[in-house]
Protein backbone atom coordinates (compact mmCIF):
# COMPACT_ATOMS: atom_id res chain seq x y z
CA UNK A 1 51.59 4.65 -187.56
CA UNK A 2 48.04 3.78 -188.55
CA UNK A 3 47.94 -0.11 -190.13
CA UNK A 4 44.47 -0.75 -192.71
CA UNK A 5 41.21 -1.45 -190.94
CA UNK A 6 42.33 -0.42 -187.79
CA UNK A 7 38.44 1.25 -185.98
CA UNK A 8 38.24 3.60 -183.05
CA UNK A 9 34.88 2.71 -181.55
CA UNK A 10 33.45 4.21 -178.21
CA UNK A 11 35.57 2.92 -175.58
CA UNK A 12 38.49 0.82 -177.66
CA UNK A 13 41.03 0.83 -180.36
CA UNK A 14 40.41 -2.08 -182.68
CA UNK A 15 43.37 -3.11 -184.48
CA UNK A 16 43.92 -6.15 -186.74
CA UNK A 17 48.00 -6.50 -186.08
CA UNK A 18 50.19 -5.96 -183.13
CA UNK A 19 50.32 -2.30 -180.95
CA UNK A 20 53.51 -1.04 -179.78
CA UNK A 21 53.09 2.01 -177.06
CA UNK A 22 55.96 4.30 -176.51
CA UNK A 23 57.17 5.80 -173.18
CA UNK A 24 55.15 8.08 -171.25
CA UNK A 25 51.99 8.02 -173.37
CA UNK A 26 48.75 8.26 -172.30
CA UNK A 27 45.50 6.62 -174.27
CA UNK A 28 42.02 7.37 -173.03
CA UNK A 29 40.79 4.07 -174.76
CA UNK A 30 41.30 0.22 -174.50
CA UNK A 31 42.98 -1.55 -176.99
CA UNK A 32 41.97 -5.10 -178.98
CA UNK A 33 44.50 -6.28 -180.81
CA UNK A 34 47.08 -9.37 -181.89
CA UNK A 35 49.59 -8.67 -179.42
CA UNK A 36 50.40 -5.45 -177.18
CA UNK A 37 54.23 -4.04 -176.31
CA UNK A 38 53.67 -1.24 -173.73
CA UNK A 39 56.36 0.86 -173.00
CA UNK A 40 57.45 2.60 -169.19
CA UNK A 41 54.61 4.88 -167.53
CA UNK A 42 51.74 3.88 -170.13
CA UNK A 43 48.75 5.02 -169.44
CA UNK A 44 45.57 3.37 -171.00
CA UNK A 45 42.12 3.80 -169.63
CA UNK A 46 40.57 0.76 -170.42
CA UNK A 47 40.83 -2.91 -171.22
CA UNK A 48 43.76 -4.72 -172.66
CA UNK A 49 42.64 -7.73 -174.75
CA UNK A 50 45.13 -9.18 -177.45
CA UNK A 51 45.25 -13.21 -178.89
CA UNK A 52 49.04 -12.94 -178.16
CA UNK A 53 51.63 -12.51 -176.02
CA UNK A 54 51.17 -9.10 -173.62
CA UNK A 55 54.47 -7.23 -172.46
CA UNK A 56 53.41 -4.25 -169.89
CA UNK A 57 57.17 -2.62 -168.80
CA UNK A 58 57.58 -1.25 -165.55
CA UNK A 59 55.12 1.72 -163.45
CA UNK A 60 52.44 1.31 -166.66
CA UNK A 61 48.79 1.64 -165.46
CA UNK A 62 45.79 -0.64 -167.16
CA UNK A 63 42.49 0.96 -166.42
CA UNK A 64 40.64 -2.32 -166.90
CA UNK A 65 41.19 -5.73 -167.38
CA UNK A 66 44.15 -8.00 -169.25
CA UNK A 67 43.47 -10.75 -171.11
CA UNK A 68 45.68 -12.65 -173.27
CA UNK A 69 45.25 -16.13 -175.15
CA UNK A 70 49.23 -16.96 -174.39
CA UNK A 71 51.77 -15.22 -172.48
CA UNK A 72 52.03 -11.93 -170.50
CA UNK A 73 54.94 -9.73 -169.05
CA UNK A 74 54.36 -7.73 -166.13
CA UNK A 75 57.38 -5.31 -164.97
CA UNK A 76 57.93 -3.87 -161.64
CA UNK A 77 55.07 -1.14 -160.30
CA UNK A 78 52.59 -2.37 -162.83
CA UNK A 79 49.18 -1.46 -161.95
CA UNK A 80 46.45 -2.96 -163.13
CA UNK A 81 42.72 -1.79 -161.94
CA UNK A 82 40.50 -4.57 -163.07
CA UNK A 83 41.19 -8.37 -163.66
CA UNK A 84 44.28 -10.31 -164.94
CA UNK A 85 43.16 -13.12 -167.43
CA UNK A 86 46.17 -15.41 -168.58
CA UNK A 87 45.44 -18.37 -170.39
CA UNK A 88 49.34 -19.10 -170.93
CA UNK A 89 52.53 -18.38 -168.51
CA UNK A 90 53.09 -15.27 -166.60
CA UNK A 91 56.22 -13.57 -165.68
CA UNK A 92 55.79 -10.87 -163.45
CA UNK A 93 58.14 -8.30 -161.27
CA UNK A 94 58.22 -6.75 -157.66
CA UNK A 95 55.19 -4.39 -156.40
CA UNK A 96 52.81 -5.08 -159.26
CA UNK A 97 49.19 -4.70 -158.00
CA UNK A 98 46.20 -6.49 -159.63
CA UNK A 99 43.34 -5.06 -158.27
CA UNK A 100 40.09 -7.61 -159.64
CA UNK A 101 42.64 -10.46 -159.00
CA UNK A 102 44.34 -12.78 -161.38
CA UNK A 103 44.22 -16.30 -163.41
CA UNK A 104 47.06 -17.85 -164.78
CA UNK A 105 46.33 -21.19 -166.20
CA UNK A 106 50.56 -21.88 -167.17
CA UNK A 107 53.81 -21.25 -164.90
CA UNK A 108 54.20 -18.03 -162.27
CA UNK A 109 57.21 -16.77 -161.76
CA UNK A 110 57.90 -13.75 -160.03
CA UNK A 111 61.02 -12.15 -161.20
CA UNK A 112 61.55 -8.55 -163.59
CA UNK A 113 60.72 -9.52 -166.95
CA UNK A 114 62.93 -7.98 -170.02
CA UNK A 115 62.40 -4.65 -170.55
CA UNK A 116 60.78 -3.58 -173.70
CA UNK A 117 63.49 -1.97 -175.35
CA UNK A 118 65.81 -4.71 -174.16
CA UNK A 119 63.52 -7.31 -175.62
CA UNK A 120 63.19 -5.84 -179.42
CA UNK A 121 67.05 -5.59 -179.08
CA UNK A 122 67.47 -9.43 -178.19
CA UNK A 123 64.99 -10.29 -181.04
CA UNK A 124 66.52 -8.37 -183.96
CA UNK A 125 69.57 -9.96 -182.60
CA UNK A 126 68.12 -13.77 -182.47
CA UNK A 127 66.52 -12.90 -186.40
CA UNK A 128 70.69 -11.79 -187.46
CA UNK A 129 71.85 -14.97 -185.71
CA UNK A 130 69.54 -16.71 -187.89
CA UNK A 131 70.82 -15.07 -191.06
CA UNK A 132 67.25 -13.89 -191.85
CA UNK A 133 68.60 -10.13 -192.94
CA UNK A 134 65.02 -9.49 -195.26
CA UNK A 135 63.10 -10.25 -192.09
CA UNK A 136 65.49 -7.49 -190.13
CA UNK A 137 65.10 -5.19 -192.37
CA UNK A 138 61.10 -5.30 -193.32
CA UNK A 139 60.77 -4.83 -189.04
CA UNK A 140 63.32 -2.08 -188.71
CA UNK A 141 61.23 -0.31 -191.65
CA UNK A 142 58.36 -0.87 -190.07
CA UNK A 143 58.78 0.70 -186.93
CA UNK A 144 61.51 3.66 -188.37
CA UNK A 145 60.39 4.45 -191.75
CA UNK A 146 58.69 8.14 -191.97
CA UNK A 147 56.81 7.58 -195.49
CA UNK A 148 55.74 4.25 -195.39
CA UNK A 149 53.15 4.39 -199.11
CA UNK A 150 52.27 0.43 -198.04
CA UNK A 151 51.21 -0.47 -194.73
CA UNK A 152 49.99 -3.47 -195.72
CA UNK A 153 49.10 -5.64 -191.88
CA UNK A 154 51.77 -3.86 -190.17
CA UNK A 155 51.26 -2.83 -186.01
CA UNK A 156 50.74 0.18 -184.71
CA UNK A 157 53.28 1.79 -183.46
CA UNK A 158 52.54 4.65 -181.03
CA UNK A 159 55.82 6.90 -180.52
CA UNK A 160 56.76 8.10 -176.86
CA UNK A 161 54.99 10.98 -175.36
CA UNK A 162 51.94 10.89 -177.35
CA UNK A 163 48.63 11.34 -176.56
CA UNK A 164 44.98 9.94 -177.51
CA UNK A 165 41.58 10.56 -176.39
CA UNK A 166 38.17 11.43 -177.77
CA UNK A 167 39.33 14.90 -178.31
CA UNK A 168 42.34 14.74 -180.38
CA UNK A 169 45.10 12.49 -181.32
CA UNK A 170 48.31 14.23 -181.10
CA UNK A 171 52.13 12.83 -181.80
CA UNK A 172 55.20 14.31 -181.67
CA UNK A 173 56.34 12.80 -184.96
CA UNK A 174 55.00 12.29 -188.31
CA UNK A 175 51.53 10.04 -188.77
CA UNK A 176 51.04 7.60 -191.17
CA UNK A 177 48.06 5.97 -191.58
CA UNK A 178 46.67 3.21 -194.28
CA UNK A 179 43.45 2.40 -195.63
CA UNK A 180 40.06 1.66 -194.40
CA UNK A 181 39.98 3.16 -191.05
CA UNK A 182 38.10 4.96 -188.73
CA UNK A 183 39.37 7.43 -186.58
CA UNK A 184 38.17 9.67 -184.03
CA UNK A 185 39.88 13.20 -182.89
CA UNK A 186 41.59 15.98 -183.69
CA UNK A 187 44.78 14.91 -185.49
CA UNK A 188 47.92 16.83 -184.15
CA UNK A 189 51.56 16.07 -185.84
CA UNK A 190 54.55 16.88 -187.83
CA UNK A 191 53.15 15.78 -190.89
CA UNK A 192 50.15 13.26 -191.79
CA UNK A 193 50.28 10.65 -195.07
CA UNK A 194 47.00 9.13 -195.25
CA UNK A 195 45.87 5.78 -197.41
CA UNK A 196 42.72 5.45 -199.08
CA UNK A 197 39.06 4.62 -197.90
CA UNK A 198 39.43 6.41 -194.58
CA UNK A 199 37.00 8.37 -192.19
CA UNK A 200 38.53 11.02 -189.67
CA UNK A 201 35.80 12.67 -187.28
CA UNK A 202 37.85 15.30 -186.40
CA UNK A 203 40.48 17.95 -187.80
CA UNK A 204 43.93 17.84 -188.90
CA UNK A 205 46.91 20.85 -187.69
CA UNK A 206 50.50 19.65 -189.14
CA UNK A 207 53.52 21.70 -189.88
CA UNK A 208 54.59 19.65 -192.70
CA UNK A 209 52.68 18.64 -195.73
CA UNK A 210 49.53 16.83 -195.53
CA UNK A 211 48.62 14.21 -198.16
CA UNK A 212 45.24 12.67 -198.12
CA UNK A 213 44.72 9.65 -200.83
CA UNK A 214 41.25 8.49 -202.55
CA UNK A 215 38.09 8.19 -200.95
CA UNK A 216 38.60 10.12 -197.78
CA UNK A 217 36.26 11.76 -195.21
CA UNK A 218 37.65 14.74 -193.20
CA UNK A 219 34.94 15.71 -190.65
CA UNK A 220 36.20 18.75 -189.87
CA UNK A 221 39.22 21.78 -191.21
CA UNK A 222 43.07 21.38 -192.21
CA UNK A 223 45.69 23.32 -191.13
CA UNK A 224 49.03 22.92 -192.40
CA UNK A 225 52.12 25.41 -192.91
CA UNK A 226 53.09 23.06 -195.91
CA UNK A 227 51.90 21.60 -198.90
CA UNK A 228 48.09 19.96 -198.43
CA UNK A 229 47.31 17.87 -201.49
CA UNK A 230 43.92 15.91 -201.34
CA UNK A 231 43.48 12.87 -203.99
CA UNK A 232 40.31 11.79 -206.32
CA UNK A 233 37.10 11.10 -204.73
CA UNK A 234 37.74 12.67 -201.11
CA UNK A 235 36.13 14.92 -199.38
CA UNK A 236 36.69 17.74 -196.53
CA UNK A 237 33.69 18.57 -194.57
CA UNK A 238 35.35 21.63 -193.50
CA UNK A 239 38.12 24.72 -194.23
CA UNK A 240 41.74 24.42 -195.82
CA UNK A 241 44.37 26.71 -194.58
CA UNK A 242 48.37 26.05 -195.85
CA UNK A 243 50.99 27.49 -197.43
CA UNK A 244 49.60 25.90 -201.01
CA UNK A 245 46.91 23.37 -201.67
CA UNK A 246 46.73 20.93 -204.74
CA UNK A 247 43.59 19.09 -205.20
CA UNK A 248 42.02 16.71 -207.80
CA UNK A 249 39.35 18.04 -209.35
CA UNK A 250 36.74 15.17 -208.71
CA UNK A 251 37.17 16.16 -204.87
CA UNK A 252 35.38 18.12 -202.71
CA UNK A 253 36.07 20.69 -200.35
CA UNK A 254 32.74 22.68 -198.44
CA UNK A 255 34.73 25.34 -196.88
CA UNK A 256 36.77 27.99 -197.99
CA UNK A 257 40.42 27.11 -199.07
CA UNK A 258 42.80 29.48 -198.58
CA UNK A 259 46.52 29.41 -199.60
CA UNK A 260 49.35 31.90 -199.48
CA UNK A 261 51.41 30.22 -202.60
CA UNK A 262 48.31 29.33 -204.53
CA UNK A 263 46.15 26.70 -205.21
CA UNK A 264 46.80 24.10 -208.22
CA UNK A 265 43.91 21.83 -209.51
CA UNK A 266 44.20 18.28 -211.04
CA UNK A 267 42.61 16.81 -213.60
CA UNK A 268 42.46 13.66 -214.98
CA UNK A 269 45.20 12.60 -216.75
CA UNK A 270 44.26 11.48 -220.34
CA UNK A 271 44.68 8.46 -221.88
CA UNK A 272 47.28 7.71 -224.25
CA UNK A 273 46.00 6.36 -227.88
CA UNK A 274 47.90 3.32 -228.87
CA UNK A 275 48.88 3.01 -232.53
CA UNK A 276 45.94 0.72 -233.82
CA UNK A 277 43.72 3.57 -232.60
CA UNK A 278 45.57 6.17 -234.21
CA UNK A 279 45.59 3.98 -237.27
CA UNK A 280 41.50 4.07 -237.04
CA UNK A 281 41.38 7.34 -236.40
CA UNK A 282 43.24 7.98 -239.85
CA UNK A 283 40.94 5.90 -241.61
């Protein structure tokens, strides 16, 4: 899950909200964001840098350095290959090694932190305990919904096992991603539900449907065994293979489309005329 505005640039993810990494996923870039919840056996190549709290769970690897405006976790076997900038507390586990050193400007204490999944557990909990069900459910959404048409400033949420690097971007779930972004790589997933207003520098290979909304720029072909239906006003820079393809008429497509169950165009949908036009139109 993609939130609006979020920018891959040469060396880092940009993203406006919060990141939450999954288990066992590697990410060739660093990551600027809100606030970062990194799962067990992470791997991210470069620098960490959030305004919030940082939670790193246990045998996770940082390629560069950590810095974070408040708070930061640290579980056991954490490795981290450049500095450790804390400007609040920091709670940190057995064996973790910090290899440019450390600043910590709050408390130390050397214990095992929560673990990630244990921590999103206890805070669900603490928002029931406060009767505040709407917020429960708006976070549970978030993070489980597959067709999410809003994503409004919500995190991204990278599921476990997944995989991203100049090269492609490949999940083993569904992708959902919102408007205004810029993304780099060859998109690899279940299925892929795109905003509007977005730039992809790469291709896109789903088994399920593809839906692409206004504006778009696909730098490169789509693959899909499903349905691939592309909106007003976007435009793919390259082939369209799937089992059928639906596409507005004011986009554009510069490769060949080809689709075993056919290929439907839109048009704009006319206007209704309201009665005191009707009534002119009789005069």
């Amino acid at each position: 899950m993609v939130p609006d505005n979020t920018k891959m640039e040469e060396h880092t993810i940009v993203v406006e909200g919060d990141v939450i990494v999954g288990n066992h996923s590697d990410i060739k870039y660093g990551i600027h964001a809100n606030s970062a919840i990194l799962g067990e056996r992470v791997e991210l190549a470069g620098d960490l840098i959030c305004r919030s709290d940082v939670r790193i769970d246990i045998w996770s690897r940082i390629g560069g350095n950590v810095k974070t405006e408040t708070d930061a976790y640290l579980g056991e076997f954490v490795n981290i290959d450049g500095k450790l900038i804390v400007k609040g507390d920091l709670d940190i586990g057995n064996d973790v090694k910090i290899n440019g050193g450390f600043e910590a400007k709050g408390w130390i204490v050397i214990r095992n932190p929560v673990p990630v999944i244990v921590y999103l557990f206890l805070y669900i909990s603490e928002l029931l305990r406060l009767g505040k069900d709407e917020e429960v459910e708006k976070a549970l959404n978030d993070l489980f919904e597959d067709n999410v048409e809003t994503m409004g400033s919500a995190a991204m949420i990278v599921p476990n096992g997944s995989s991203i690097s100049i090269d492609s971007i490949r999940v083993p779930s569904n992708a959902v991603i919102g408007n205004g972004c810029r993304l780099v790589g060859n998109i690899r997933s279940t299925s892929l539900e795109m905003g509007d207003g977005n730039t992809l520098y790469g291709s896109i290979r789903t088994i399920d449907d593809v839906n692409l909304g206004k504006d778009n720029s696909i730098h490169g072909n789509i693959v899909s065994r499903g349905m691939v239906r592309i909106s007003e006003g976007s435009h793919v820079l390259g082939e369209i293979n799937a089992r059928t393809v639906r596409i507005h008429e004011s986009a554009r497509v510069d490769g060949v489309m080809r689709a075993s169950e056919g290929i439907v165009f839109e048009r704009e949908e006319k206007e209704e005329l309201s009665d005191k036009q009707l009534m002119q139109l009789d005069v």
